[in-house]
C-alpha atoms as a PDB file:
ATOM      1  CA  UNK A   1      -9.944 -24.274  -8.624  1.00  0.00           C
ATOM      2  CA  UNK A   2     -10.803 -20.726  -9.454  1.00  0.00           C
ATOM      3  CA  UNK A   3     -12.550 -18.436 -11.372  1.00  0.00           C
ATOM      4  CA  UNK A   4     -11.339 -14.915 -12.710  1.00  0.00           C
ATOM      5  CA  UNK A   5     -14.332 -12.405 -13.570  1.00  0.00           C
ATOM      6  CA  UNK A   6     -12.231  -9.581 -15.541  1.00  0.00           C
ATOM      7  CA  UNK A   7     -13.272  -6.265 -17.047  1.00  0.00           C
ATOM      8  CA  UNK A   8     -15.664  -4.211 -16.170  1.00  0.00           C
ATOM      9  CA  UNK A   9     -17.176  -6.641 -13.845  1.00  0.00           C
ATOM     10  CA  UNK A  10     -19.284  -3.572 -12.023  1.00  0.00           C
ATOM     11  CA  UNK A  11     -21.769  -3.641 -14.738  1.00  0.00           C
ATOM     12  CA  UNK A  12     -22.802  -6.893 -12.763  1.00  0.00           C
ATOM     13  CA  UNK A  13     -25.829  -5.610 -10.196  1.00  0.00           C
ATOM     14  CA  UNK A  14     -27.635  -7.927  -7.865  1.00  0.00           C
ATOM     15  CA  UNK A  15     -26.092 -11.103  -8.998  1.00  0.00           C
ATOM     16  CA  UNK A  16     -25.148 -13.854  -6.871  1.00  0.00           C
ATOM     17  CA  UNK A  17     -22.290 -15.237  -8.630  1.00  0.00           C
ATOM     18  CA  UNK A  18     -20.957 -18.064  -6.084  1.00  0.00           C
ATOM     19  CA  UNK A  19     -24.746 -19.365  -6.677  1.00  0.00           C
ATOM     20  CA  UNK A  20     -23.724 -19.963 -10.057  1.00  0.00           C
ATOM     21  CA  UNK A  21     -20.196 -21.196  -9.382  1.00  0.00           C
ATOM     22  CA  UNK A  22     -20.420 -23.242  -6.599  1.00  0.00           C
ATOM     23  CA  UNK A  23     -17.387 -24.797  -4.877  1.00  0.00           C
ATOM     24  CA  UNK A  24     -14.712 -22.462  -6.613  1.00  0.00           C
ATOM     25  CA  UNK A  25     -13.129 -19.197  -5.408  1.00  0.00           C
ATOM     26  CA  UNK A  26     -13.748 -15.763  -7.171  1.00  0.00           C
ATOM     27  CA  UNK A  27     -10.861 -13.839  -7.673  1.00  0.00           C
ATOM     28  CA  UNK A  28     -12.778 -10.562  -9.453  1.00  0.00           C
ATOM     29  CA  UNK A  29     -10.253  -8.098 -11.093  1.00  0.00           C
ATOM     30  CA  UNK A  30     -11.651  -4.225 -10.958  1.00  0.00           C
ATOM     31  CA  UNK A  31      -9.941  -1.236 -10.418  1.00  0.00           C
ATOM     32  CA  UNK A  32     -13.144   0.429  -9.436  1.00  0.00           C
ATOM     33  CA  UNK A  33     -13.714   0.793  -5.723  1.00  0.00           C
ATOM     34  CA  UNK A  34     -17.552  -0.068  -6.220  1.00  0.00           C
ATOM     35  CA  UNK A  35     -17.732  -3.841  -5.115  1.00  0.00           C
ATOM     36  CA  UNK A  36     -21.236  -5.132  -6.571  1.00  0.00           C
ATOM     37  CA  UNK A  37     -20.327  -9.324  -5.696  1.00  0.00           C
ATOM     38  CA  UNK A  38     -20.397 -10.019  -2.187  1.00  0.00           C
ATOM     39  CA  UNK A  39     -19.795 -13.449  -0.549  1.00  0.00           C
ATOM     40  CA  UNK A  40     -17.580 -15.602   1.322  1.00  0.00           C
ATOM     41  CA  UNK A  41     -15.289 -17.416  -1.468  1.00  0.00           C
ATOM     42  CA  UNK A  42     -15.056 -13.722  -3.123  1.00  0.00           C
ATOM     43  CA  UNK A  43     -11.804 -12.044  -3.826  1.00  0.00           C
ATOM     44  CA  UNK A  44     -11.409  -8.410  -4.395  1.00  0.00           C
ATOM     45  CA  UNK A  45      -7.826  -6.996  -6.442  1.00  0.00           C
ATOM     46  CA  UNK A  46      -6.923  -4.006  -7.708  1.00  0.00           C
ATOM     47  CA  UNK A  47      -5.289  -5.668 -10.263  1.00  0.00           C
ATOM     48  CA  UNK A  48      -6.724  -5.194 -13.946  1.00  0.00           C
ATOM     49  CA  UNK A  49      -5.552  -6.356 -17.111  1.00  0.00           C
ATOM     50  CA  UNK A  50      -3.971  -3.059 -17.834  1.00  0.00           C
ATOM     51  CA  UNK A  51      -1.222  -3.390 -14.973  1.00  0.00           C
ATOM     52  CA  UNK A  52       1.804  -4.711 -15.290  1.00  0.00           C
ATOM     53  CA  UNK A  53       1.639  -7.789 -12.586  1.00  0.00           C
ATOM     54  CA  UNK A  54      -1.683  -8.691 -13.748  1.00  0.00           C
ATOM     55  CA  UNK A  55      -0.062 -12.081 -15.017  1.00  0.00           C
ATOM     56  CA  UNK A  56       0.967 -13.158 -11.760  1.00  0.00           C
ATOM     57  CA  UNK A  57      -2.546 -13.471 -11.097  1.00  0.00           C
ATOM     58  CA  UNK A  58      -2.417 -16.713 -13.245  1.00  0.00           C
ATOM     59  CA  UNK A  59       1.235 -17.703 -11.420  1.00  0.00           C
ATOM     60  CA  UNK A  60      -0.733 -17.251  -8.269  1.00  0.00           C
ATOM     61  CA  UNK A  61      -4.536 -19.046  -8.764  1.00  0.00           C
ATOM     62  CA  UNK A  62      -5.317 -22.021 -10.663  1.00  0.00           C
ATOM     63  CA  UNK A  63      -8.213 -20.719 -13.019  1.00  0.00           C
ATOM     64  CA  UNK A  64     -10.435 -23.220 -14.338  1.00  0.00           C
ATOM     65  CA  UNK A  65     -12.892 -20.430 -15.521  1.00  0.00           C
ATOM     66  CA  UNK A  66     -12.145 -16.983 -17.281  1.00  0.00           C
ATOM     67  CA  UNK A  67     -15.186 -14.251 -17.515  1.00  0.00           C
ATOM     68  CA  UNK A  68     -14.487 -11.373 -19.131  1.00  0.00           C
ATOM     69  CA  UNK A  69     -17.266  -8.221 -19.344  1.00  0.00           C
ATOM     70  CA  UNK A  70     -16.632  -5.231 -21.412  1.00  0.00           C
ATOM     71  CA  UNK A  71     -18.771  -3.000 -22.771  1.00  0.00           C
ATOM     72  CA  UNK A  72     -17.911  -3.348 -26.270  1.00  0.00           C
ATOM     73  CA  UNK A  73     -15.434  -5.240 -28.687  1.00  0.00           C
ATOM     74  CA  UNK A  74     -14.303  -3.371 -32.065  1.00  0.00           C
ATOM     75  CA  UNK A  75     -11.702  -6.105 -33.801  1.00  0.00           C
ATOM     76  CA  UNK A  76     -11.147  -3.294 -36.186  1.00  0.00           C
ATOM     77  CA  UNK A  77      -9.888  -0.826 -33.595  1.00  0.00           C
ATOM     78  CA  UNK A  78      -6.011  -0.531 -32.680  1.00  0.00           C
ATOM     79  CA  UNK A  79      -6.061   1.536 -30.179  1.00  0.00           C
ATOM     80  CA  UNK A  80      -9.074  -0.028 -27.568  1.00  0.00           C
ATOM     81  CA  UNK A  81      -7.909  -0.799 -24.449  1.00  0.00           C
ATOM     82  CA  UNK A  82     -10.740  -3.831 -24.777  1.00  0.00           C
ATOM     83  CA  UNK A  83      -9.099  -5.683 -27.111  1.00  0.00           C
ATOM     84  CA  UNK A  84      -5.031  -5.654 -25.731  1.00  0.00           C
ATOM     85  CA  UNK A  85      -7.209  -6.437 -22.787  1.00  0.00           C
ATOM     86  CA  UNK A  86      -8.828  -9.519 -24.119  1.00  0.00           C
ATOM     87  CA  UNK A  87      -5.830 -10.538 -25.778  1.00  0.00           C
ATOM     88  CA  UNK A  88      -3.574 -10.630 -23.113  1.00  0.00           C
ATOM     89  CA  UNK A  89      -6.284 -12.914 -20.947  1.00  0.00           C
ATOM     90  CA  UNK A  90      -6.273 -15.037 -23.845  1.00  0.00           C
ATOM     91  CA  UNK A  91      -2.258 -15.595 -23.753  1.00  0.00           C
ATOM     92  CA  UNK A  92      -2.517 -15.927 -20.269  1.00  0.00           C
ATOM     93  CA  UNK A  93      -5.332 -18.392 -20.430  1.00  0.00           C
ATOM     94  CA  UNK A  94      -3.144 -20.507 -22.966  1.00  0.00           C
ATOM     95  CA  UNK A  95      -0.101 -20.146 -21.091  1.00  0.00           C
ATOM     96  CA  UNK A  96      -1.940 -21.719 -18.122  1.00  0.00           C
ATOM     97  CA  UNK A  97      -4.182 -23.875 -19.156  1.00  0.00           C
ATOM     98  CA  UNK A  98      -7.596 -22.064 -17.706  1.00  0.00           C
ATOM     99  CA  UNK A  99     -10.298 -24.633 -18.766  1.00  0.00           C
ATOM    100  CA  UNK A 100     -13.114 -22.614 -19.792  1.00  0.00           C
ATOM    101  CA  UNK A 101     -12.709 -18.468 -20.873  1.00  0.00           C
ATOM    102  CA  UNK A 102     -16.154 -16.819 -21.045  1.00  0.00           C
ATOM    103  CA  UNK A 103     -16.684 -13.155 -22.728  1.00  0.00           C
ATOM    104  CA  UNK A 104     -19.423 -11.412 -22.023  1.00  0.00           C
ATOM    105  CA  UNK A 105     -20.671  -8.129 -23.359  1.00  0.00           C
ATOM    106  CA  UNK A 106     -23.958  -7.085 -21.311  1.00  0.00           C
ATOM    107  CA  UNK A 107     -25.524  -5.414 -23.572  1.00  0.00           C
END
């Protein structure tokens, strides 16, 4: 099994996340360069929910767990990146069965 940590995950600092997941690789999605998680079972793509192939991500891991971080959700905005974001992890989490999806908003 797997876990996908979405978004802006980089607003993450000094967390151990495979403490908190044990036994499950972490595939995190950023297209930042700045790489905050660090561990053995960690995964780094370029891949973000904006890109075209990011839905292969799902053909290619088994995701039992979903975390998504962004800064801020506005259900009344059209045009926010955040929420076509959101809602095209959410089809993909449906289309593939992911067991758990988390969203998280830092602040």
């Amino acid at each position: 099994m797997a876990t996908l940590i979405a978004g802006r995950a980089m607003l993450f600092t000094g967390v151990s996340i495979e403490d908190y997941l044990p036994n499950e690789k972490i595939v995190v999605s950023a297209a930042s360069s700045g790489r905050k998680f660090h561990g053995s079972r960690i995964i780094y793509t370029d891949i973000s929910p904006e890109s075209d192939s990011f839905d292969s991500l799902f053909d290619i891991h088994d995701f039992n767990n979903v975390i998504f971080v962004l800064d801020f959700l506005d259900p009344l905005s059209d045009g926010a990146s955040e929420n076509r974001n959101l809602y095209r992890i959410l089809e993909n989490c449906i289309r593939c069965k992911a067991g758990r999806v988390i969203l998280c908003l830092p602040n």
